[in-house]
N, C-alpha and C. Protein backbone atom coordinates (compact mmCIF):
# COMPACT_ATOMS: atom_id res chain seq x y z
N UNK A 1 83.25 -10.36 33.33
CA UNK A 1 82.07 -10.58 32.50
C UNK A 1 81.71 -9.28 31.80
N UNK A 2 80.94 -9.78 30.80
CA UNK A 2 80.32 -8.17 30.14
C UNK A 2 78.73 -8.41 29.82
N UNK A 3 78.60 -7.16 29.62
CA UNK A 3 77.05 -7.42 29.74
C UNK A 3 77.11 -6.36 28.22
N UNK A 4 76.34 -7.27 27.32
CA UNK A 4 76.27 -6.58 25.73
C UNK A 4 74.82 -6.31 25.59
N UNK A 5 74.79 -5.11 24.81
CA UNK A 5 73.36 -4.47 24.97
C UNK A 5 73.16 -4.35 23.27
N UNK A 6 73.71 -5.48 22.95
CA UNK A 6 73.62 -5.45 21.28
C UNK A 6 71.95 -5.10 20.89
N UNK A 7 71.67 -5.15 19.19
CA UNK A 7 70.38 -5.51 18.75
C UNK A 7 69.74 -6.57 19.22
N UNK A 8 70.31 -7.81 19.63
CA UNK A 8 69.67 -9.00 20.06
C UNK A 8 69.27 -9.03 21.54
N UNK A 9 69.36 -8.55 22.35
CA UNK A 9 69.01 -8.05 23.63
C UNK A 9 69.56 -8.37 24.66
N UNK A 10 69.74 -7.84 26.21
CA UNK A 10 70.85 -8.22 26.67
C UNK A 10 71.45 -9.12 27.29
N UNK A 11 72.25 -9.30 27.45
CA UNK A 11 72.79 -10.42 27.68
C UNK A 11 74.42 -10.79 28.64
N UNK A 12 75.22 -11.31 29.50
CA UNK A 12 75.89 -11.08 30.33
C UNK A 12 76.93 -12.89 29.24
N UNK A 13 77.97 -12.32 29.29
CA UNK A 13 79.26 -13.10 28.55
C UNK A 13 80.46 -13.14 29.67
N UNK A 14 80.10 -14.10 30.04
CA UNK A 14 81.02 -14.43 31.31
C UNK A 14 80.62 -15.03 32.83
N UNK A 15 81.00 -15.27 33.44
CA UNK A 15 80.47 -15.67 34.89
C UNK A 15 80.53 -14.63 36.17
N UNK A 16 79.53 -14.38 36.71
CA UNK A 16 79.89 -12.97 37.72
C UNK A 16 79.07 -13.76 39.35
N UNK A 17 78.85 -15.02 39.57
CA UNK A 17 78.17 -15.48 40.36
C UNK A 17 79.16 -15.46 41.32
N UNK A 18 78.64 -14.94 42.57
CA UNK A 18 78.85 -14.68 43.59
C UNK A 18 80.32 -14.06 43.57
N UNK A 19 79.59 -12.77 42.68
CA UNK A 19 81.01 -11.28 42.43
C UNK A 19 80.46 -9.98 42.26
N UNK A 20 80.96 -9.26 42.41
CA UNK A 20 80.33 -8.05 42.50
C UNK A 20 80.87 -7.61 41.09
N UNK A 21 79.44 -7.17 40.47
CA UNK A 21 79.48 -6.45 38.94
C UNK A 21 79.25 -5.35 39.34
N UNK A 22 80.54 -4.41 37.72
CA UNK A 22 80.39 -3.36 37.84
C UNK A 22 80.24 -3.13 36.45
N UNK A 23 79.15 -2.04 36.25
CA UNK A 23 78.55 -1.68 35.14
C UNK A 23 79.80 -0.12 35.10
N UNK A 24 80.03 0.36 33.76
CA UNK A 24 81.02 1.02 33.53
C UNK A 24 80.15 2.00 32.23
N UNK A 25 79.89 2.88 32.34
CA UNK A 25 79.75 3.73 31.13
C UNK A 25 79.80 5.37 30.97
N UNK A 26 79.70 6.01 29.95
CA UNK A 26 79.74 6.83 29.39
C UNK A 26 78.79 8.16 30.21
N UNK A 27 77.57 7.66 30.08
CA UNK A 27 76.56 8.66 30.50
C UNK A 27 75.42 7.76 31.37
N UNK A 28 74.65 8.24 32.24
CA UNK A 28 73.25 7.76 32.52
C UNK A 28 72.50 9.35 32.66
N UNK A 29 71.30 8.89 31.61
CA UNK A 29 70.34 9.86 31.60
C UNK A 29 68.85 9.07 32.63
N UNK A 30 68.86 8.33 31.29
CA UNK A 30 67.48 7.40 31.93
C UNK A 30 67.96 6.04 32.48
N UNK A 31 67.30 5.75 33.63
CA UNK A 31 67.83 4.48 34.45
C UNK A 31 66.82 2.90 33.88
N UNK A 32 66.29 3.31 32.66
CA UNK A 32 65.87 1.79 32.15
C UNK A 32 67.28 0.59 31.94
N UNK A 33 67.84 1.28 30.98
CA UNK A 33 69.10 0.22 30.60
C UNK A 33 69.87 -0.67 31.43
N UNK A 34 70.30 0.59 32.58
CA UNK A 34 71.06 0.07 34.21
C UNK A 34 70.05 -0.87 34.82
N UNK A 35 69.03 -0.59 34.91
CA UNK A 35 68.13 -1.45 35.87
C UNK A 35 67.93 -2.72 35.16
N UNK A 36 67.74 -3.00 33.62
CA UNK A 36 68.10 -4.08 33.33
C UNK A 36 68.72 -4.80 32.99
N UNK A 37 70.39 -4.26 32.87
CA UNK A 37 71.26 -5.02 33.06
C UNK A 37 71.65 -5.54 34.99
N UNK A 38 71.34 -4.52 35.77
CA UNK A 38 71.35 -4.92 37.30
C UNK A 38 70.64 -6.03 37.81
N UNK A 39 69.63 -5.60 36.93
CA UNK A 39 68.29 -6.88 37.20
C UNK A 39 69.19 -8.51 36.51
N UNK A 40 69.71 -8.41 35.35
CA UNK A 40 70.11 -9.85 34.88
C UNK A 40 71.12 -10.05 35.19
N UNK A 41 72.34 -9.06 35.98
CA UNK A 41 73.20 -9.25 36.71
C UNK A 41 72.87 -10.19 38.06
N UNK A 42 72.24 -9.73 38.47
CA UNK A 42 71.87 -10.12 39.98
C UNK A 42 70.78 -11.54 39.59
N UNK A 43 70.18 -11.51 38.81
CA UNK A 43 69.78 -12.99 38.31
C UNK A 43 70.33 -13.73 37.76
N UNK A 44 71.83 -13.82 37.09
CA UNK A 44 72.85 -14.78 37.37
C UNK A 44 73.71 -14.70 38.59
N UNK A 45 73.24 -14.50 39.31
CA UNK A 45 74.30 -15.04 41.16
C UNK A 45 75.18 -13.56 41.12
N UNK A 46 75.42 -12.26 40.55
CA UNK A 46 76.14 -11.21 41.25
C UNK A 46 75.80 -10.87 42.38
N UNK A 47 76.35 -10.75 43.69
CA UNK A 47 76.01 -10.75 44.78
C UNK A 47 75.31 -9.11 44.77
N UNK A 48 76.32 -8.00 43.65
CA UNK A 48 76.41 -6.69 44.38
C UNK A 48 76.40 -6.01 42.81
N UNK A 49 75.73 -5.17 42.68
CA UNK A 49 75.90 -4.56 41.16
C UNK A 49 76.52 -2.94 41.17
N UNK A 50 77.35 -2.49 41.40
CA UNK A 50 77.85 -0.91 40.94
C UNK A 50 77.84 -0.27 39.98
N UNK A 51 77.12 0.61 40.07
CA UNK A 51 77.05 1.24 38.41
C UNK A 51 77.95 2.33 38.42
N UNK A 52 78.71 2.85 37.38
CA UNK A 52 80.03 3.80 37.44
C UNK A 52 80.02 4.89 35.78
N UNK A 53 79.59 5.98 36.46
CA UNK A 53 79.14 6.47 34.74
C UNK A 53 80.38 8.01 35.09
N UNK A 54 80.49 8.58 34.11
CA UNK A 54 81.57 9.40 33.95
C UNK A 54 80.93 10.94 34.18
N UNK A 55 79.18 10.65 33.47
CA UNK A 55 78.74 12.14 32.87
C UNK A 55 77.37 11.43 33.80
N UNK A 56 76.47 11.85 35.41
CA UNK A 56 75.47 11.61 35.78
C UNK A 56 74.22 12.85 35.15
N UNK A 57 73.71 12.72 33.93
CA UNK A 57 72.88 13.74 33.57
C UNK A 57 71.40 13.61 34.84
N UNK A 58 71.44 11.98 34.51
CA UNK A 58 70.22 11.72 35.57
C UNK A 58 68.89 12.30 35.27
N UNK A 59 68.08 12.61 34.25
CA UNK A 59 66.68 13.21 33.98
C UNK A 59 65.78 12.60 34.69
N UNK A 60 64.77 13.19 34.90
CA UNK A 60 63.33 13.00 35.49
C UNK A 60 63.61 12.01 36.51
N UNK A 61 63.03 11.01 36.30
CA UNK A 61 62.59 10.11 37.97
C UNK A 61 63.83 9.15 38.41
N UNK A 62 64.88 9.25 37.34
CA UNK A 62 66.06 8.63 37.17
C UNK A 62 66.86 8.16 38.42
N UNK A 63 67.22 9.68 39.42
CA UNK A 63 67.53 9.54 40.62
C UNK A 63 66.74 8.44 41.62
N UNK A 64 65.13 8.80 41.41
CA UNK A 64 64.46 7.80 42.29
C UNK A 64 64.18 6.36 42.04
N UNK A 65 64.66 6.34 40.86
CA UNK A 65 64.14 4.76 39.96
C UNK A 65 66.20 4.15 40.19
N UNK A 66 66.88 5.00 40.46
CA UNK A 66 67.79 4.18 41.05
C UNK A 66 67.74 3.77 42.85
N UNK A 67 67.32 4.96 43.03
CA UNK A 67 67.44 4.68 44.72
C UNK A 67 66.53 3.68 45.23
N UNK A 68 65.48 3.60 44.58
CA UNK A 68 64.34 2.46 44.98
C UNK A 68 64.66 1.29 44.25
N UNK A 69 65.37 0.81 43.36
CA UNK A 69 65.95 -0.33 42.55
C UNK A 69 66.95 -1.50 43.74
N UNK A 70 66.62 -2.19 43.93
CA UNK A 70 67.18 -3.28 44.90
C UNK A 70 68.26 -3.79 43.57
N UNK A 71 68.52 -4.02 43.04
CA UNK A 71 69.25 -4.23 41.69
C UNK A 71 70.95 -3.51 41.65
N UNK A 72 70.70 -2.35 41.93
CA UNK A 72 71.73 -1.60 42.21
C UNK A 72 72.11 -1.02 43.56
N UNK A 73 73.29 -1.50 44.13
CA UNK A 73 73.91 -0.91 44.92
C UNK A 73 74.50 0.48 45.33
N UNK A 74 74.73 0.74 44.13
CA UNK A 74 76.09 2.08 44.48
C UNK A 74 75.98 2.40 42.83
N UNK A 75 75.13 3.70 42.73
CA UNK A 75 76.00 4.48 41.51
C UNK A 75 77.52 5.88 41.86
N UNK A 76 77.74 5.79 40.76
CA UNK A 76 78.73 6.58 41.04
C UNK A 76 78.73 7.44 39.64
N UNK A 77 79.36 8.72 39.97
CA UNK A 77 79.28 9.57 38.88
C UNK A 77 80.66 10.88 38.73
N UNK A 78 81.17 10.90 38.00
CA UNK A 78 81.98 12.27 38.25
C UNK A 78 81.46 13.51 38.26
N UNK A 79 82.04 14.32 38.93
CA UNK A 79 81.21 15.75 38.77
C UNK A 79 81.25 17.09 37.31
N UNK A 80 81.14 15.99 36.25
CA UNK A 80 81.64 16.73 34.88
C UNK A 80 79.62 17.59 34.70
N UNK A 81 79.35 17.49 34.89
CA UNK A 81 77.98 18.07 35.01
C UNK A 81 77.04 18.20 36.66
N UNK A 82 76.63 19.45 36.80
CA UNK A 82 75.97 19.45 37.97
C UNK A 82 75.07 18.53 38.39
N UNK A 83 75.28 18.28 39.97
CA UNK A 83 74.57 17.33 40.40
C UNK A 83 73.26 18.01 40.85
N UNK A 84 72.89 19.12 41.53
CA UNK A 84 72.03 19.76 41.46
C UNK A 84 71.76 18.91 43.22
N UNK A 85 70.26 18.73 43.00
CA UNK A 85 69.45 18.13 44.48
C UNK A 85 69.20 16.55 44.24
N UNK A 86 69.81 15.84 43.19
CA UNK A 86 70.43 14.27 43.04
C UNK A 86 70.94 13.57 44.09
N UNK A 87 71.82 13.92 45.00
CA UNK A 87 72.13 13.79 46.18
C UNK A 87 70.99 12.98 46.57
N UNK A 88 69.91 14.61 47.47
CA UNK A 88 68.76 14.30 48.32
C UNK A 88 68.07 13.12 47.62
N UNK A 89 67.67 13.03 46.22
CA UNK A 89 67.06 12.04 45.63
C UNK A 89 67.33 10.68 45.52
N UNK A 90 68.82 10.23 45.66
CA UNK A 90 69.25 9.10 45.22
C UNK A 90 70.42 8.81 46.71
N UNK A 91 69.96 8.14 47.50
CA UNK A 91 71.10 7.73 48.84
C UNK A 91 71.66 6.74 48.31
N UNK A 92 71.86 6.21 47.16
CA UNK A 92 72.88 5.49 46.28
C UNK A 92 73.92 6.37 45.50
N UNK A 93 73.87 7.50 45.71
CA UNK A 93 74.43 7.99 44.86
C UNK A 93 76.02 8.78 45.23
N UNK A 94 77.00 8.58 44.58
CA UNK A 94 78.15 9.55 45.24
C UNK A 94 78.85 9.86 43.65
N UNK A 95 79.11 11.34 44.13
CA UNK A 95 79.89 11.76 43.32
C UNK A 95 81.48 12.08 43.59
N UNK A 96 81.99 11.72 42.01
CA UNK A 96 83.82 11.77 42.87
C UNK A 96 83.80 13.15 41.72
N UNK A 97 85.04 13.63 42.58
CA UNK A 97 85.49 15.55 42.13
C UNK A 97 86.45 14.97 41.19
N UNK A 98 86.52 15.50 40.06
CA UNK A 98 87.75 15.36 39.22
C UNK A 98 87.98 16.53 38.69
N UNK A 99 87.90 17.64 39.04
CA UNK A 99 88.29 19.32 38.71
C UNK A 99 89.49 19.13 38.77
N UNK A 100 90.34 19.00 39.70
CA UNK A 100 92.05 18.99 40.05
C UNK A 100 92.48 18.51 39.15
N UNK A 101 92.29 17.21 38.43
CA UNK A 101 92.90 16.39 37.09
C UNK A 101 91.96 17.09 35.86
N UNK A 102 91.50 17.59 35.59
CA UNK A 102 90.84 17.87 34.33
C UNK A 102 91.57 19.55 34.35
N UNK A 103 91.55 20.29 35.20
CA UNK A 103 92.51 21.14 35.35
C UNK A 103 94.22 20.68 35.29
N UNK A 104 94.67 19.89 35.92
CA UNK A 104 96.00 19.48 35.35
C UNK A 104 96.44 19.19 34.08
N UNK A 105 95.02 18.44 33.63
CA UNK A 105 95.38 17.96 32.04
C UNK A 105 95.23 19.41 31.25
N UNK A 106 94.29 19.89 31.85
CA UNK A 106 94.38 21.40 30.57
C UNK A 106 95.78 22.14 30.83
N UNK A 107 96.10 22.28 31.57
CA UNK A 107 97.25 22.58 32.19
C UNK A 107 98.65 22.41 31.01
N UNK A 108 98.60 20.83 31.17
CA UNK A 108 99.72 19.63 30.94
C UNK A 108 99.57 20.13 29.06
N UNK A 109 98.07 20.11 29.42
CA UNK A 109 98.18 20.15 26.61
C UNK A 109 98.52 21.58 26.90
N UNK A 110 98.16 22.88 27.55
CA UNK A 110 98.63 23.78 26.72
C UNK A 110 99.71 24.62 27.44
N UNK A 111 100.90 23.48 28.05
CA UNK A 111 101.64 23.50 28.35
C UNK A 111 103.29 22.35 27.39
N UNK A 112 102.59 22.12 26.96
CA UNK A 112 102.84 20.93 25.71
C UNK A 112 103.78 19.67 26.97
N UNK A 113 103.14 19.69 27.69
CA UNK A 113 103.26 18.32 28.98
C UNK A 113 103.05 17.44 28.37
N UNK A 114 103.69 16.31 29.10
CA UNK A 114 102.98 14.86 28.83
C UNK A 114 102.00 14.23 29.72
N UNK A 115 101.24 13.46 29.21
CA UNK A 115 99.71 13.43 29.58
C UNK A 115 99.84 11.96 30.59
N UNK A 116 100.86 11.48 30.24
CA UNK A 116 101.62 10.28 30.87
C UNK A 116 101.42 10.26 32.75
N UNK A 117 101.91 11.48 32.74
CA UNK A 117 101.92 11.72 34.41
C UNK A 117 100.58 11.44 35.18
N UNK A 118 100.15 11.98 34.31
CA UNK A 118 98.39 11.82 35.20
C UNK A 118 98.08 10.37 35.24
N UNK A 119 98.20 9.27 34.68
CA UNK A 119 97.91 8.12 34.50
C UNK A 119 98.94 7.24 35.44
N UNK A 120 100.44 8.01 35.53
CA UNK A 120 101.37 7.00 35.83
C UNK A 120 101.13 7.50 37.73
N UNK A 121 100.51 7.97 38.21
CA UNK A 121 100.65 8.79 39.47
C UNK A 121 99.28 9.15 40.43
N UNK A 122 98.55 7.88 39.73
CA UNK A 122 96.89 7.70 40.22
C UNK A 122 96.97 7.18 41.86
N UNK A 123 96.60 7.54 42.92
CA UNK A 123 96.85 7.06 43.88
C UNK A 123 95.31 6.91 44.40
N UNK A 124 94.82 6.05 45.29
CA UNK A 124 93.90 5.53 45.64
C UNK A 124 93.36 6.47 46.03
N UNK A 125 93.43 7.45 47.47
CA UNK A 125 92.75 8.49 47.90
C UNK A 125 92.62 9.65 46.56
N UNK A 126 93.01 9.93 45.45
CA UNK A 126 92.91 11.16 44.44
C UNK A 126 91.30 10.84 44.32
């Protein structure tokens, strides 16, 4: 399913009842957007909502307006920006390390590598 956050407002295109949705994006600064797509997730039958962002900036009450949100289960964030005391604030919250691959890839371009490897050689525990 997807959940579109067009001009017309949002809305979920597909069936996710009794499945665990996972919200997928770019950045979370402010936790309005997540909470209401979690919220209309979980009000069509998603049992479990995960939110999965790449860049956790997380501003102001963000951390606590996820951790107190029954809506969301589990955010997740890479560590491309400091997490700071987010942790203590948000017991939903985990961050995965991706230094080792973002270092390989710098590695791999100005090494004139192929970028192939990193993708073809993803193993569950990395």
């Amino acid at each position: 399913a997807v959940v579109s956050t067009q001009s017309t407002g949002i809305r979920v295109v597909g069936d996710v009842k009794d499945r665990i949705a996972i919200i997928v994006d770019d950045m979370i600064d402010e936790s309005r957007t997540f909470l209401d797509a979690a919220r209309l997730l979980k009000s069509v039958g998603a049992t479990q909502v995960h939110v999965m962002v790449t860049h956790g900036v997380m501003s102001g009450s963000c951390p606590e307006d996820i951790d107190q949100a029954e809506e969301i289960d589990q955010l997740v964030v890479c560590n491309t920006v400091p997490v700071g005391d987010k942790l203590e604030r948000c017991r939903k919250l985990k961050v995965i390390d991706v230094s080792i691959m973002i270092a390989e890839a710098i590695r791999r371009i100005h090494n004139g590598e192929s970028m192939a490897h990193l993708y073809q050689n993803i193993r569950g525990d990395d």
